[in-house]
Protein backbone atom coordinates (compact mmCIF):
# COMPACT_ATOMS: atom_id res chain seq x y z
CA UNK A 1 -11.28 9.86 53.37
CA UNK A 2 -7.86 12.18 54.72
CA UNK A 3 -7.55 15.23 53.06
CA UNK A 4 -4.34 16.89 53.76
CA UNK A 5 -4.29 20.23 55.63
CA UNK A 6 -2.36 23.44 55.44
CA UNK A 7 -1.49 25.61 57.74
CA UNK A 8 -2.55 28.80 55.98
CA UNK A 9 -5.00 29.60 53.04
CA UNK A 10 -8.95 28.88 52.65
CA UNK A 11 -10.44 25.64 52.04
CA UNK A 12 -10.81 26.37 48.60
CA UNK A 13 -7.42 26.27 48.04
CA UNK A 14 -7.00 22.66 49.81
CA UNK A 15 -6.30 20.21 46.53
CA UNK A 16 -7.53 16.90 47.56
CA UNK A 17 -4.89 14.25 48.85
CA UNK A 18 -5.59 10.50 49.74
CA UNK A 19 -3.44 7.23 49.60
CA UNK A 20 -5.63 4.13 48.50
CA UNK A 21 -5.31 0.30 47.72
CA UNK A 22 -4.94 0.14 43.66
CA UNK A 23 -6.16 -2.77 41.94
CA UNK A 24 -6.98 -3.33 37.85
CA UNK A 25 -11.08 -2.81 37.15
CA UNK A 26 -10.98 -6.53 36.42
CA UNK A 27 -10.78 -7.15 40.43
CA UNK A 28 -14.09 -5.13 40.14
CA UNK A 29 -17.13 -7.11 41.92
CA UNK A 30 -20.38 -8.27 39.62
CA UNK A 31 -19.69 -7.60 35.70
CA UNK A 32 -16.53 -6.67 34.40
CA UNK A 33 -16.05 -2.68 33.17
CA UNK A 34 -14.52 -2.63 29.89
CA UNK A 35 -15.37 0.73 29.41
CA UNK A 36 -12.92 1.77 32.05
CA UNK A 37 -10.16 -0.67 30.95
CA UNK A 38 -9.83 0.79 27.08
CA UNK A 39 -9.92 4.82 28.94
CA UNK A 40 -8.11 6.86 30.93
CA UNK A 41 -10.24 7.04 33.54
CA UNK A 42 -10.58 5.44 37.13
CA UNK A 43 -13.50 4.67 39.33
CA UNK A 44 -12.93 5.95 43.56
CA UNK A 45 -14.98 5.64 46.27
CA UNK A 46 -18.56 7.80 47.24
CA UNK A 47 -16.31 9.37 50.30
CA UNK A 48 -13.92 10.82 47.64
CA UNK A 49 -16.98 12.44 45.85
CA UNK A 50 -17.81 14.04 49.38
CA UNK A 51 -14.35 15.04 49.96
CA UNK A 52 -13.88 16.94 46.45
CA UNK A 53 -17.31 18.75 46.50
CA UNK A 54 -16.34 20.23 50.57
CA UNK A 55 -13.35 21.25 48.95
CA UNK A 56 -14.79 22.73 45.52
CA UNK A 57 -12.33 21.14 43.42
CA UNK A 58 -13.36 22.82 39.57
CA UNK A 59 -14.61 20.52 37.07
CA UNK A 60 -12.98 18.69 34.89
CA UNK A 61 -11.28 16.51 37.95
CA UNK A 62 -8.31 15.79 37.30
CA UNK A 63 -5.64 13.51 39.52
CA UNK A 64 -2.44 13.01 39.34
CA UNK A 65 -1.60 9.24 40.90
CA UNK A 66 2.03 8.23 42.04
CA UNK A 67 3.59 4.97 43.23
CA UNK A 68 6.18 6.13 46.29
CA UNK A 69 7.65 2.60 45.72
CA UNK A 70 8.63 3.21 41.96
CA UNK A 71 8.67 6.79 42.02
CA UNK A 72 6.27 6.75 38.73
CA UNK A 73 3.52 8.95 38.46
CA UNK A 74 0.67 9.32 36.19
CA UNK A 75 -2.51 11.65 35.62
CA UNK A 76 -6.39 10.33 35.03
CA UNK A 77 -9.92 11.77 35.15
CA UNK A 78 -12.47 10.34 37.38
CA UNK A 79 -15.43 7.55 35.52
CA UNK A 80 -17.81 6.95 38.65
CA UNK A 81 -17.59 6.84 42.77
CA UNK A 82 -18.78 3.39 43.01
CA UNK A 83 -15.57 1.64 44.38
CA UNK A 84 -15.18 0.35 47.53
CA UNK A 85 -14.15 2.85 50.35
CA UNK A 86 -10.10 2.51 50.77
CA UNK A 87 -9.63 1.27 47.09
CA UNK A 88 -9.54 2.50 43.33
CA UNK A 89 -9.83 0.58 40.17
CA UNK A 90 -7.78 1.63 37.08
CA UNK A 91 -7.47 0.29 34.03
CA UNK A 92 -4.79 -2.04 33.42
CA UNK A 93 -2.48 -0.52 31.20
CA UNK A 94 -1.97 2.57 33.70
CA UNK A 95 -1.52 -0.39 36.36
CA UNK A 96 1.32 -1.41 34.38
CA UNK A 97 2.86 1.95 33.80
CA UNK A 98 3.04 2.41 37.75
CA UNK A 99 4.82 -0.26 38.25
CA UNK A 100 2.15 -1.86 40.51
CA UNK A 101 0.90 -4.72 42.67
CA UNK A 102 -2.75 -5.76 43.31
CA UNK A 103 -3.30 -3.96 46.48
CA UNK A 104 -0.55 -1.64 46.70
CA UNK A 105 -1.11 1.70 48.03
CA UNK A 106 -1.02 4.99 45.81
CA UNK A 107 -1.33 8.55 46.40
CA UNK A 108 -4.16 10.46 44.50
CA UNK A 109 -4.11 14.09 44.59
CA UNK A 110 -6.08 16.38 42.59
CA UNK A 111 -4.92 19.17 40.22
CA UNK A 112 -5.14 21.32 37.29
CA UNK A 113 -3.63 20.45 34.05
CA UNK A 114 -3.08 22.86 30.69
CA UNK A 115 -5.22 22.02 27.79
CA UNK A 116 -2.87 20.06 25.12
CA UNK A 117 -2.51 21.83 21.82
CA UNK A 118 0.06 18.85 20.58
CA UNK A 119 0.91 15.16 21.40
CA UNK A 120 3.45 12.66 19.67
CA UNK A 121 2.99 8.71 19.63
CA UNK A 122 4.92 5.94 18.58
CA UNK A 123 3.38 2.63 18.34
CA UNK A 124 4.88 -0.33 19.95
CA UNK A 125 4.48 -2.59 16.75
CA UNK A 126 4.44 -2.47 13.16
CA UNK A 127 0.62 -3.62 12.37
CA UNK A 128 -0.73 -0.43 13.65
CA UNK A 129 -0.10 1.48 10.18
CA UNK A 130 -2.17 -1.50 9.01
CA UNK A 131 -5.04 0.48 10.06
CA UNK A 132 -6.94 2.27 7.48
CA UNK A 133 -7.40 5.87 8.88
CA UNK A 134 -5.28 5.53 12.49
CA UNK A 135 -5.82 9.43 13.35
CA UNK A 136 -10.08 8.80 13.07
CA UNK A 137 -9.43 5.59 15.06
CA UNK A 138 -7.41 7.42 17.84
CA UNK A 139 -9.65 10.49 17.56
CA UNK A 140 -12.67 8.56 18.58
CA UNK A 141 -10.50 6.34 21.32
CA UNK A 142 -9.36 9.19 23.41
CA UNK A 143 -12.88 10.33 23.83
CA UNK A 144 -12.60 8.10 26.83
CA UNK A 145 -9.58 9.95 28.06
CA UNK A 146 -9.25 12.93 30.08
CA UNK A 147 -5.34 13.41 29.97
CA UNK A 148 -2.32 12.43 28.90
CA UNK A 149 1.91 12.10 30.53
CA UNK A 150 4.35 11.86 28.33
CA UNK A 151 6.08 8.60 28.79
CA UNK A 152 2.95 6.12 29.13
CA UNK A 153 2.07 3.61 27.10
CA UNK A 154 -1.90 3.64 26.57
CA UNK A 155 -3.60 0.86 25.03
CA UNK A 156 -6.76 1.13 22.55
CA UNK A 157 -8.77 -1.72 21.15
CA UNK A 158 -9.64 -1.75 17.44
CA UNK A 159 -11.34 -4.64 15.14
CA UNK A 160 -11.17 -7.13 18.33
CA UNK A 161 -7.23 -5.85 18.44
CA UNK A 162 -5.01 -4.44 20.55
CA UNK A 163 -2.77 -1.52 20.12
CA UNK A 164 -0.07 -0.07 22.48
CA UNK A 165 0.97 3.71 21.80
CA UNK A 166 3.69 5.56 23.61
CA UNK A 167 3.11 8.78 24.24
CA UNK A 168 6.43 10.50 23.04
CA UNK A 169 5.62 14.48 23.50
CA UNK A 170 2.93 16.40 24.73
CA UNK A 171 2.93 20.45 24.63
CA UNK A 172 2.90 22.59 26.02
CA UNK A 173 3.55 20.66 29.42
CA UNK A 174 4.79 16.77 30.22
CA UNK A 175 1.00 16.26 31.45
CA UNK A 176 -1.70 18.02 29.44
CA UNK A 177 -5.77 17.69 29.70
CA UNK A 178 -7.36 16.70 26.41
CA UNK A 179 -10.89 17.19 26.96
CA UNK A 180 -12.38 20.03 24.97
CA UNK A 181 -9.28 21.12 23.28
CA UNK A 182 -7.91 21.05 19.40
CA UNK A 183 -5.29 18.60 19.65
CA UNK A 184 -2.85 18.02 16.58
CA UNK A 185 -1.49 14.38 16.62
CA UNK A 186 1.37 13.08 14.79
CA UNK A 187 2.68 9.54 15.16
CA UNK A 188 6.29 8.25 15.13
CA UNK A 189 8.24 5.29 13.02
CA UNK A 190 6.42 2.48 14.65
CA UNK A 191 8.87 0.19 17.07
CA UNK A 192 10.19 -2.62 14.46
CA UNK A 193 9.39 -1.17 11.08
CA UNK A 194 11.19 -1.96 8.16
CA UNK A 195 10.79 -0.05 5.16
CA UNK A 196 9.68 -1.98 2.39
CA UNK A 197 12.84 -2.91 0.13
CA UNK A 198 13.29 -1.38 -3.48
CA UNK A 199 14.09 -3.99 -6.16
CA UNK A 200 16.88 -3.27 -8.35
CA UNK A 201 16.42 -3.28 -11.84
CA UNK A 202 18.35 -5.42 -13.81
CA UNK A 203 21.13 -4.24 -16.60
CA UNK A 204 20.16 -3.73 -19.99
CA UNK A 205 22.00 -7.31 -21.81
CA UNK A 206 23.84 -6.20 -25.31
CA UNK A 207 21.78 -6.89 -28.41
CA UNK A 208 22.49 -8.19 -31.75
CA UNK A 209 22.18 -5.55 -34.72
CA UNK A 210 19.64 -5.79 -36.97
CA UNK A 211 20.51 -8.04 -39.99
CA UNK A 212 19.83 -6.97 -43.39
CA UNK A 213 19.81 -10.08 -45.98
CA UNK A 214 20.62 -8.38 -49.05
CA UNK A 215 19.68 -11.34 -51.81
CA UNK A 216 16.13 -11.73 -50.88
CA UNK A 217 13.41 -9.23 -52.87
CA UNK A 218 9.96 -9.67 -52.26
CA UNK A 219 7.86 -10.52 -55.80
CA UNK A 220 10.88 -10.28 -57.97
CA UNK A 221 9.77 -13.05 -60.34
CA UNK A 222 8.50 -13.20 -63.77
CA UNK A 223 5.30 -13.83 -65.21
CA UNK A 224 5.01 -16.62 -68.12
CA UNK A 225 2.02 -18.26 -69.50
CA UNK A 226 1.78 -21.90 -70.84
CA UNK A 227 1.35 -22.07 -74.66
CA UNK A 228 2.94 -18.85 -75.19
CA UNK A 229 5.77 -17.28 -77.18
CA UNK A 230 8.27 -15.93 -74.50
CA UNK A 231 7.77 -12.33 -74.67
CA UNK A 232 11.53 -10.10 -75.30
CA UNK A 233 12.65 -8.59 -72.66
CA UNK A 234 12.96 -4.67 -73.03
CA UNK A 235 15.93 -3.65 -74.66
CA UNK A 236 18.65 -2.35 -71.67
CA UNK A 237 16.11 -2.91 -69.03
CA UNK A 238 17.95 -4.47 -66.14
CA UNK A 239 15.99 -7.66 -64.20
CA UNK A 240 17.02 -6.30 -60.97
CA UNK A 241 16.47 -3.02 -61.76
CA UNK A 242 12.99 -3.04 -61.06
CA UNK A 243 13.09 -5.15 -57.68
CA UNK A 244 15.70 -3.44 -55.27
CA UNK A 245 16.65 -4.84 -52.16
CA UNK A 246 15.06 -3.39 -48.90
CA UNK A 247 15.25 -3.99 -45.33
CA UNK A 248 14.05 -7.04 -43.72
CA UNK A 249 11.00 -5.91 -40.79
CA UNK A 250 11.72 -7.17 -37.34
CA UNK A 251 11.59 -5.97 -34.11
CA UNK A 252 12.80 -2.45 -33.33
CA UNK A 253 16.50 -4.11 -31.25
CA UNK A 254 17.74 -0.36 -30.63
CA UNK A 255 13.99 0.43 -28.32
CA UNK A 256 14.53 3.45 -26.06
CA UNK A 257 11.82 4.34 -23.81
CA UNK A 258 9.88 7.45 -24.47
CA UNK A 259 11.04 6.82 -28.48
CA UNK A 260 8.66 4.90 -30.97
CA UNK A 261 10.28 4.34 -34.63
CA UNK A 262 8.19 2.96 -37.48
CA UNK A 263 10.55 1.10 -39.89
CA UNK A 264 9.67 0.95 -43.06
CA UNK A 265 10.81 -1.20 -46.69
CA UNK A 266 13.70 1.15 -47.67
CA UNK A 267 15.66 0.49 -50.68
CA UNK A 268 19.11 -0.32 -50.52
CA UNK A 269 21.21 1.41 -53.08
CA UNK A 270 23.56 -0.58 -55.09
CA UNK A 271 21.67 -4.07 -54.22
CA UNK A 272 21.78 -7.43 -56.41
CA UNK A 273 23.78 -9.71 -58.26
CA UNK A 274 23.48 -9.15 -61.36
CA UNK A 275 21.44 -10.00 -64.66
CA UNK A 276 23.03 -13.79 -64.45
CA UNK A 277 21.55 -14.19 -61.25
CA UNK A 278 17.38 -13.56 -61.90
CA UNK A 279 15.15 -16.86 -61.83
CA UNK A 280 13.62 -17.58 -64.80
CA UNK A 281 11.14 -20.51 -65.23
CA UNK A 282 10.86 -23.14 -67.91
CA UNK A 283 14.81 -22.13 -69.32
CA UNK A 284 15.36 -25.52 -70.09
CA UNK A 285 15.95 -27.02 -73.38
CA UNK A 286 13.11 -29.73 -74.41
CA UNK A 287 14.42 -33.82 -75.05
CA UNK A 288 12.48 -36.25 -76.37
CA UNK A 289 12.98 -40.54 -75.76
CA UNK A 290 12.04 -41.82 -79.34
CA UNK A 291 14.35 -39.88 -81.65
CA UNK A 292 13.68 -40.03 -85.56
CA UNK A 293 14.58 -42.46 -88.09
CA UNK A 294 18.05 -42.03 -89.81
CA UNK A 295 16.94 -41.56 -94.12
């Protein structure tokens, strides 16, 4: 591995500096690494272990790694030193963000980053509020991550689905480390959300009043018995006196919400037709077919 020089300070001070071939961890020889493809974390070379530990770069390593060709830069922790020498494996969604090719060269140089106390997403698509609880599913996904720059897109795998989040704001710096820090997350209007649509409620139609039929009285009839002298009515005692008219029951056509009314059989002053107008049964005058004999 190069490591860059400097004309004056100790070798402490010396950050590490090294250009390598980049290639997604699915290029990756024997079985494929999806732990380093859902992180945020790369795998380099044993002769980069060497180099950092000469130059006693502090734990947590962190790197920053740029693409000269697209002038895009982005910052990662380190998984293993198992690559090949002269090549790094990243995941693929940080391949993507650099604006790479397989096999393209990129500079990694170590550095310190400020612990986050704040970071903003905004997912790219509309079935991430779908998830239950999305903070507890992000909380436990960024375990694997050891940083974050605003203006990446990182991906995270949930239920056998994927999920792309762009990272909107971090505080207090445009890069921040996340590992052993209290980070507060809030999320943005996902990309192509529409709010659901209120339904309008539909105007009140114009009722018919209540009708009142005047003429009919419940149980206003007489009594009479077969074989029976017709009893005299009461002298001044009216027929309709004793039955007034009331209101017909029905449904309530002047409802108000929040108002209950019970209606009740209420007389109606100055009701009925008059004495010539009562029912009376069996009024008739009798007839018989054989009439009698002329003396």
């Amino acid at each position: 591995a190069v490591v860059s020089t400097q004309s004056t300070g100790s070798m402490a001070d010396m950050p590490f500096e090294h250009d390598y071939k980049c290639y997604p961890v699915s290029f990756m020889s024997g079985e494929g690494r999806q732990d380093v493809d859902t992180g945020g974390k790369i795998i380099m070379p044993p002769s980069a272990l060497d180099a950092v530990t000469r130059l006693n770069i502090p734990y947590p390593l962190l790197f920053s790694l740029r693409n000269p060709v697209a002038d895009r830069t982005t910052h990662c922790g380190v998984l293993e030193f198992v690559a090949e020498e002269g090549r790094i494996y990243i995941p693929y969604w940080m391949f993507r963000n650099l604006c790479l090719q397989e096999g393209q060269r990129v500079t990694v140089k170590s550095g310190n980053l400020p612990k986050g106390d704040f970071v903003k997403f905004q997912p790219q698509s509309p079935e991430f509020i779908d998830i239950h609880n999305p903070k507890a599913v992000l909380e436990r996904v960024l375990r694997k991550f050891a940083c974050l720059t605003r203006g990446d897109t990182i991906s995270l795998n949930y239920n056998n689905h994927e999920y792309e989040l762009c990272v909107l704001e971090c505080k207090p710096a445009d890069a921040i480390s996340i590992i052993e820090c209290d980070l507060n997350v809030d999320f943005a209007t996902p990309i192509g959300y529409e709010p659901p649509k209120r339904e309008e409620v539909p105007m009140e139609e114009e009722v018919a009043p209540l009708v009142v039929d005047s003429a009919f009285t419940a149980f206003a009839g007489q009594g009479n018995v077969l074989g029976r002298r017709k009893k005299k009515a009461m002298a001044g005692a009216s027929s309709d006196a004793a039955a007034p008219n009331v209101i017909v029951r029905g449904p309530d056509l002047d409802f108000k919400i929040g108002k209950i009314v019970f209606t009740r059989a209420i007389p109606v002053a100055g009701g009925g037709d008059g004495p010539g107008s009562q029912f009376e049964a069996f009024a008739g005058s009798g007839n018989t077919i054989k009439q009698k004999r002329k003396k």
